[in-house]
N, C-alpha and C. Protein backbone atom coordinates (compact mmCIF):
# COMPACT_ATOMS: atom_id res chain seq x y z
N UNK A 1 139.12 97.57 101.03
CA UNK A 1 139.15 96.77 99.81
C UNK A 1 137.72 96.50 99.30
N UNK A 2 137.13 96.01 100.27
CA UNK A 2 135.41 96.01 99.68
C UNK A 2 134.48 96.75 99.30
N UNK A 3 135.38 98.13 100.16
CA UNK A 3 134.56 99.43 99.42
C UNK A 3 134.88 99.87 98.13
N UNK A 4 136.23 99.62 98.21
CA UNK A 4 136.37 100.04 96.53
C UNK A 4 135.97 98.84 95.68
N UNK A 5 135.51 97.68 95.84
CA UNK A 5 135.01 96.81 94.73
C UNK A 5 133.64 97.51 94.62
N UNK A 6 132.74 97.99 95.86
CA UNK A 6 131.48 98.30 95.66
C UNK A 6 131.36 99.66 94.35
N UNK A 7 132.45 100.44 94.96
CA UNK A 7 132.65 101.72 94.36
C UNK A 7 132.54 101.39 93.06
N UNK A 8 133.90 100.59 92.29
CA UNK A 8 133.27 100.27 91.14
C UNK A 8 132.60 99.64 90.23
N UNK A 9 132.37 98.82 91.20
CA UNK A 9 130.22 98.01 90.75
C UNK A 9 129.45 98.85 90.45
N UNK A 10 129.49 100.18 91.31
CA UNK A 10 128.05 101.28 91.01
C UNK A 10 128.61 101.66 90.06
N UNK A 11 129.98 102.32 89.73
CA UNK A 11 130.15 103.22 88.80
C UNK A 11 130.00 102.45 87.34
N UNK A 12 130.41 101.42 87.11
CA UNK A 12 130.21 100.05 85.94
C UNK A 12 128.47 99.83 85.98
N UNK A 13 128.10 99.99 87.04
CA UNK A 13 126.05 99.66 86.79
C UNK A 13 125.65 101.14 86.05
N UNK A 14 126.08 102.13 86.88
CA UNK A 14 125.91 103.33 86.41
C UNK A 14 126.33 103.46 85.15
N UNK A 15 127.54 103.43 84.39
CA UNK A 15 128.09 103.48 83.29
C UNK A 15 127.34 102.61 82.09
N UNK A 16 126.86 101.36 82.12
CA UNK A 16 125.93 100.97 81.54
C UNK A 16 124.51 101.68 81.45
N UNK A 17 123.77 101.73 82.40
CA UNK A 17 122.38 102.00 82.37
C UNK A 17 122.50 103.72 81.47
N UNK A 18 123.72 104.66 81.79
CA UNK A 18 124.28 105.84 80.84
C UNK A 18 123.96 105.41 79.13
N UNK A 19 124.69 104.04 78.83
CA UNK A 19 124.49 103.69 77.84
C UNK A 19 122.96 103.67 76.82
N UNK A 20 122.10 102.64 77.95
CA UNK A 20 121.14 101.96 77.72
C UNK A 20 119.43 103.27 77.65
N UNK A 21 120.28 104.08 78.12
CA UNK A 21 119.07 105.20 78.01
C UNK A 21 118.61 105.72 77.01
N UNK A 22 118.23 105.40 76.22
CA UNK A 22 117.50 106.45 74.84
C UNK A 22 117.61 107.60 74.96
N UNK A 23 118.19 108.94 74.29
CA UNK A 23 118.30 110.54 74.91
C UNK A 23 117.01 110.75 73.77
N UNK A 24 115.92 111.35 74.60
CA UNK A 24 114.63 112.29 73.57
C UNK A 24 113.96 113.01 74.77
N UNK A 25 114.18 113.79 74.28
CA UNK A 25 113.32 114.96 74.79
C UNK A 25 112.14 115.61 73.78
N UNK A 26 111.28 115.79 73.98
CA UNK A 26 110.01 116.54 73.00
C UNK A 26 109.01 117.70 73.79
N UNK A 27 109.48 118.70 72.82
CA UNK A 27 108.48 119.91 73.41
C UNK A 27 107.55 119.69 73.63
N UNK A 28 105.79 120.20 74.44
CA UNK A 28 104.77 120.21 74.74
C UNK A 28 103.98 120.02 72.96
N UNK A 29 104.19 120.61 72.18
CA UNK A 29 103.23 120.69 71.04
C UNK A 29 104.12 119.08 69.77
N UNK A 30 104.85 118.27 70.50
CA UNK A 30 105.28 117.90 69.88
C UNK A 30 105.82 118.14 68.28
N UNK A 31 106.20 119.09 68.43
CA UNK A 31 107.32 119.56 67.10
C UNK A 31 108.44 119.59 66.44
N UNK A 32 109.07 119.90 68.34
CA UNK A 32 110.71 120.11 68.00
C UNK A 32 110.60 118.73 69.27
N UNK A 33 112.19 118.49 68.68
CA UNK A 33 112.66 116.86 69.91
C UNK A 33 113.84 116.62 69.64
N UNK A 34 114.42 115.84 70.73
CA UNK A 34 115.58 114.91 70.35
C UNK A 34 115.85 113.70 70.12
N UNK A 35 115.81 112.98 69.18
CA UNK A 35 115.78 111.49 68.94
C UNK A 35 117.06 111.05 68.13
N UNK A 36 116.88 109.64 68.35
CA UNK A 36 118.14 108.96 66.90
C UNK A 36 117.77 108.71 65.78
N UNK A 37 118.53 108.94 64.94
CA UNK A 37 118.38 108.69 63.12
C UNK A 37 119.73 107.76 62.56
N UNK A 38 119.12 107.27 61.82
CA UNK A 38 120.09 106.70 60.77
C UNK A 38 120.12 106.37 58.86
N UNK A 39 121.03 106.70 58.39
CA UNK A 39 120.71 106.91 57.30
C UNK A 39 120.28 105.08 56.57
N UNK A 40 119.34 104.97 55.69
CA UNK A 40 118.43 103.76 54.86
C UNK A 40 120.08 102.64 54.68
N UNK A 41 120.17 101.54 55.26
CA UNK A 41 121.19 100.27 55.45
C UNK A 41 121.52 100.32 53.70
N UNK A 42 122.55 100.47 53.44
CA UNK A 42 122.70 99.97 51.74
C UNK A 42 122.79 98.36 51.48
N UNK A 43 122.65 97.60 50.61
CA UNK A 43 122.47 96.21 50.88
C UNK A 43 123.85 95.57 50.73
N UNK A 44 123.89 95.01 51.51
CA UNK A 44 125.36 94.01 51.70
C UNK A 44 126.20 94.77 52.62
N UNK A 45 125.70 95.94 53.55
CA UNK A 45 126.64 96.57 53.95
C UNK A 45 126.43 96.65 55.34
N UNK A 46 127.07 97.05 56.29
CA UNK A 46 126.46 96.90 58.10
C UNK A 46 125.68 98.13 57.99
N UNK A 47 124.94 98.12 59.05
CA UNK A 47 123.86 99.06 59.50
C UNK A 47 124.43 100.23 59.81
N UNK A 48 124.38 101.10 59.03
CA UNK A 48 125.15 102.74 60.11
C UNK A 48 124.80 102.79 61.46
N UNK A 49 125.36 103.94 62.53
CA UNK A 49 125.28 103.79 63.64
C UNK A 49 123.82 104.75 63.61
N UNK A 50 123.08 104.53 64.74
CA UNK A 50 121.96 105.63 65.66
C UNK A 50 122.84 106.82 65.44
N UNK A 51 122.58 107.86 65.23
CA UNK A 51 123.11 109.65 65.99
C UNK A 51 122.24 110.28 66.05
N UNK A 52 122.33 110.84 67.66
CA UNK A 52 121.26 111.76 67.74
C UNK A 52 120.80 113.01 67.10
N UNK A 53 120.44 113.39 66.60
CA UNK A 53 119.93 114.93 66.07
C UNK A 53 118.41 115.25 66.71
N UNK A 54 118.49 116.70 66.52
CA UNK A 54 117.17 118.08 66.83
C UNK A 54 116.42 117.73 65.57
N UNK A 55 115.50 117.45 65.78
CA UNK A 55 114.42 117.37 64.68
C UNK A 55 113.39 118.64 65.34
N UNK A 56 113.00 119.26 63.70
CA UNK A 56 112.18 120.64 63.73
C UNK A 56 111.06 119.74 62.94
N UNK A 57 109.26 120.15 63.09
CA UNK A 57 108.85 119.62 62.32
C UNK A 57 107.75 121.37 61.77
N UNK A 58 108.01 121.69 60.68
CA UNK A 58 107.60 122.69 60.28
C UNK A 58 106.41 122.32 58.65
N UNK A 59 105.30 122.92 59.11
CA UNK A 59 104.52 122.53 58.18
C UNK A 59 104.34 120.72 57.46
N UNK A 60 104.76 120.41 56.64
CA UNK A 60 105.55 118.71 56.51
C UNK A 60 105.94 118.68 56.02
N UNK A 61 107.34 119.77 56.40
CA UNK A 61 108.56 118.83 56.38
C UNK A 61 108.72 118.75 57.75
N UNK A 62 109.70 117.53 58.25
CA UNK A 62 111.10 117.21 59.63
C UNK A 62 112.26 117.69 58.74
N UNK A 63 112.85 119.09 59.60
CA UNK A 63 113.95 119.12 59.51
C UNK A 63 115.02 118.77 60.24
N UNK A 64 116.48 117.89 59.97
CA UNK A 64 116.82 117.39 61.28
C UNK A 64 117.93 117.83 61.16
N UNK A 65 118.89 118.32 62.32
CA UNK A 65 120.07 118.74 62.61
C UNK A 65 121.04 118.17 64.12
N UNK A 66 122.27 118.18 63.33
CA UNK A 66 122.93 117.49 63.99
C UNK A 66 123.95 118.06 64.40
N UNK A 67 124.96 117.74 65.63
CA UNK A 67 125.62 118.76 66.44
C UNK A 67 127.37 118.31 66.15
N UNK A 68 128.09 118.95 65.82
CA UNK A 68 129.30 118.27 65.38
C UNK A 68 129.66 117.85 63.79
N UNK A 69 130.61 117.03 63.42
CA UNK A 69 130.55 116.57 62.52
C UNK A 69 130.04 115.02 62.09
N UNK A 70 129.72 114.71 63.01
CA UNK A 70 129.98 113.23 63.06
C UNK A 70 128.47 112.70 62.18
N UNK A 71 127.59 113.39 62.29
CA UNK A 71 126.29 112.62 61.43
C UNK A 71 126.05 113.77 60.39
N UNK A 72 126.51 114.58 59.96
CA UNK A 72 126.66 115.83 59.33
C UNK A 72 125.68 114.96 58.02
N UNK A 73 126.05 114.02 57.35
CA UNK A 73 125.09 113.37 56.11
C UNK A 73 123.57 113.63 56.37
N UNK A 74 123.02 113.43 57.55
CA UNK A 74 121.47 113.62 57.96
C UNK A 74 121.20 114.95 58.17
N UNK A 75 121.85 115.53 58.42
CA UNK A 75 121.32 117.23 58.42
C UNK A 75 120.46 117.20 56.92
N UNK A 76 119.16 118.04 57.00
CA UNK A 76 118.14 117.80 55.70
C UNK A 76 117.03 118.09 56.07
N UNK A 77 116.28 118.43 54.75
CA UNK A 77 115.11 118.56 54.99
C UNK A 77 114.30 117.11 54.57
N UNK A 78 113.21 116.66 55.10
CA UNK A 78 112.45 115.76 55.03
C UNK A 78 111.13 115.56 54.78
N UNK A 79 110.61 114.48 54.14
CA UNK A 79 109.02 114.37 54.36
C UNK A 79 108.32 112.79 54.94
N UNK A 80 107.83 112.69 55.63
CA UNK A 80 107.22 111.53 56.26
C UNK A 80 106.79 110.62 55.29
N UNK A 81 106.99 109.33 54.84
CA UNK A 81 106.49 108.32 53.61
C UNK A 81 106.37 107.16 54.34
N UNK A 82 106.93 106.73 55.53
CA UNK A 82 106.67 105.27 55.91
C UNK A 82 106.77 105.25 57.25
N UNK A 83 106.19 103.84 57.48
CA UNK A 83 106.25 103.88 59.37
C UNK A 83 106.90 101.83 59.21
N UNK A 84 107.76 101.77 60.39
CA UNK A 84 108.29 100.41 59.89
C UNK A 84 106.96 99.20 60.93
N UNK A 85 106.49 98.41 60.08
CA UNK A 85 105.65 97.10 60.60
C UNK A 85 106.02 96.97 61.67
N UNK A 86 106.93 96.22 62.17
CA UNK A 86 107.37 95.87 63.50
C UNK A 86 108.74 96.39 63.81
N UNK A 87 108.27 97.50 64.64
CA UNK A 87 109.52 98.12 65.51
C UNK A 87 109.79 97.58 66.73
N UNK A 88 110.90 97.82 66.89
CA UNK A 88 111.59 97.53 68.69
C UNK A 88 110.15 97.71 69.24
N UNK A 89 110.80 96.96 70.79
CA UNK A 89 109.60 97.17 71.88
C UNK A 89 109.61 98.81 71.84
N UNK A 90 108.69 98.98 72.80
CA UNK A 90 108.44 100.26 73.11
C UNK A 90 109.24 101.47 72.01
N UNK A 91 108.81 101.48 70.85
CA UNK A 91 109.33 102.40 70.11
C UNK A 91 108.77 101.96 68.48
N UNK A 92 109.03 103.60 67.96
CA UNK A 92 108.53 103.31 66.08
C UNK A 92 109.39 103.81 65.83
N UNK A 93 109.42 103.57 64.22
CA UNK A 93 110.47 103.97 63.43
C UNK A 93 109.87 104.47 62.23
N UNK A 94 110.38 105.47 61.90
CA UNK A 94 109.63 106.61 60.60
C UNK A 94 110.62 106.66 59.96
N UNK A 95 110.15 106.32 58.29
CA UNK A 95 111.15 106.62 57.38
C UNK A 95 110.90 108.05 56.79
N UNK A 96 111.98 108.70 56.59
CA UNK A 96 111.68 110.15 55.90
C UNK A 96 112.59 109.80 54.61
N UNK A 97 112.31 111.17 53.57
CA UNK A 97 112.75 110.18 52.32
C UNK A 97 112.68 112.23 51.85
N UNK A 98 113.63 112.69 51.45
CA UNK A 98 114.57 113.71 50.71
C UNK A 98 115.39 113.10 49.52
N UNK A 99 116.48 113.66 48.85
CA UNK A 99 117.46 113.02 47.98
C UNK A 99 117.64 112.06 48.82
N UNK A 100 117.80 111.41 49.75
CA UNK A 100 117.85 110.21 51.02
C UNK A 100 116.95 109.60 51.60
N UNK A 101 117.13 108.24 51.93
CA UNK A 101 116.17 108.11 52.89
C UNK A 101 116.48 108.02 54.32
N UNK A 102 116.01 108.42 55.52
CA UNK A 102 116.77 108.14 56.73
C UNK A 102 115.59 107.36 57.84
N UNK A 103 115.72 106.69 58.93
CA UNK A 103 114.85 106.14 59.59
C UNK A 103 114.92 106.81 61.38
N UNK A 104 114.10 107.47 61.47
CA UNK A 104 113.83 107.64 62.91
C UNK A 104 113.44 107.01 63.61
N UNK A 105 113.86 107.13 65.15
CA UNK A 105 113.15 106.15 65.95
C UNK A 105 112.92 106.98 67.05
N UNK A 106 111.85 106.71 67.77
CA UNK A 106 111.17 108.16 68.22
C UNK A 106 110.30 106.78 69.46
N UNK A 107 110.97 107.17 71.11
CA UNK A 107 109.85 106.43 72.11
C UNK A 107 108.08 106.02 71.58
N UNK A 108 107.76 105.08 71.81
CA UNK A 108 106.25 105.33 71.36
C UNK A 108 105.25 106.16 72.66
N UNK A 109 105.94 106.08 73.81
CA UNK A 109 105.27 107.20 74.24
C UNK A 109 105.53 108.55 74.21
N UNK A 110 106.17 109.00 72.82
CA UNK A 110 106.50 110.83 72.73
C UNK A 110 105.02 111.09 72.60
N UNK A 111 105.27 112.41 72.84
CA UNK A 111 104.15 113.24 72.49
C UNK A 111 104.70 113.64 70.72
N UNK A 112 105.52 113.29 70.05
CA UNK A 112 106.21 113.49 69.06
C UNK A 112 105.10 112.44 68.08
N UNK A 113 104.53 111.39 68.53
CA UNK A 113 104.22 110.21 68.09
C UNK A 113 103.09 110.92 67.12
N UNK A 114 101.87 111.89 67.66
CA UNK A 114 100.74 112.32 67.11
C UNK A 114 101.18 113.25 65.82
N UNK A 115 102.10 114.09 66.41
CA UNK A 115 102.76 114.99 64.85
C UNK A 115 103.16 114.35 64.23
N UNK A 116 103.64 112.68 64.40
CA UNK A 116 104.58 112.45 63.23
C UNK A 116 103.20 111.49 62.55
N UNK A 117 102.36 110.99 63.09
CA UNK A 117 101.29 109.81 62.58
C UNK A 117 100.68 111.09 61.60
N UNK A 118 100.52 112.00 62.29
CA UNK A 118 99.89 113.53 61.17
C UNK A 118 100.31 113.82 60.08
N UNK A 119 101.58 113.68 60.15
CA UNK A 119 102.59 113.73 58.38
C UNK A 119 102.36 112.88 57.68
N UNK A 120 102.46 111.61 57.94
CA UNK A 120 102.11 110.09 57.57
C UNK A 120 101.38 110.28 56.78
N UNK A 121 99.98 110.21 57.82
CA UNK A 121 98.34 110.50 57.15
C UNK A 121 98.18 111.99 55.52
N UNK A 122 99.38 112.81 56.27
CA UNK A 122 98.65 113.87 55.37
C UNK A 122 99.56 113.68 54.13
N UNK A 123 100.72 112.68 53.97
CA UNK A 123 101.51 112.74 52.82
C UNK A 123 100.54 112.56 51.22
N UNK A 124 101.40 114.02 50.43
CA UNK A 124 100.64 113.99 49.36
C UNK A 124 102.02 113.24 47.54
């Protein structure tokens, strides 16, 4: 009996901390990665959800793609225009802005961090 309460204590600790993990991965030249996006909050309305997508960053544009149907609206091409004042702990948030605007949020320790401060800086 006590083993199976332990059993599913780990699997419930485990099943959370699954949750609580940020998924990003970023190549060596920081270019290509995996992070969350969400499309710009409309006013009076709830916050859309995080979905993850592949962000490509080619010349400046971020192109970002998404797997399934479920965030299919953010698939696009992009250009870097804003960085948000105060982001979450340990993390920034980049607005890209196409016919849309969408907000990334990208670890602040990616190696993703230097390519994207590079778009920022070089927006014309």
């Amino acid at each position: 009996m006590l083993l199976g309460v332990i059993v599913v204590a780990v699997c419930g600790l485990l099943a959370w901390a699954a949750f609580r993990i940020e998924p990003h991965w970023c190549s060596k030249d920081g270019r290509r990665m995996i992070a969350r996006a969400q499309h710009l909050p409309e006013p009076h309305k709830s916050a859309p959800r995080w979905n993850e997508v592949r962000v490509f960053v080619d010349e400046n544009t971020v192109i970002l793609r998404t797997r399934g149907v479920r965030a299919t609206g953010l698939r696009g091409e992009y250009r870097v225009v804003g960085k948000s004042p105060a982001p979450p702990k340990k993390q920034e948030i980049y607005v890209l802005r196409s016919d849309k605007e969408v907000f990334i949020r990208i670890p602040r320790d990616s190696r993703a961090i230097k390519t994207f401060e590079a778009l920022l800086n070089d927006k014309s």
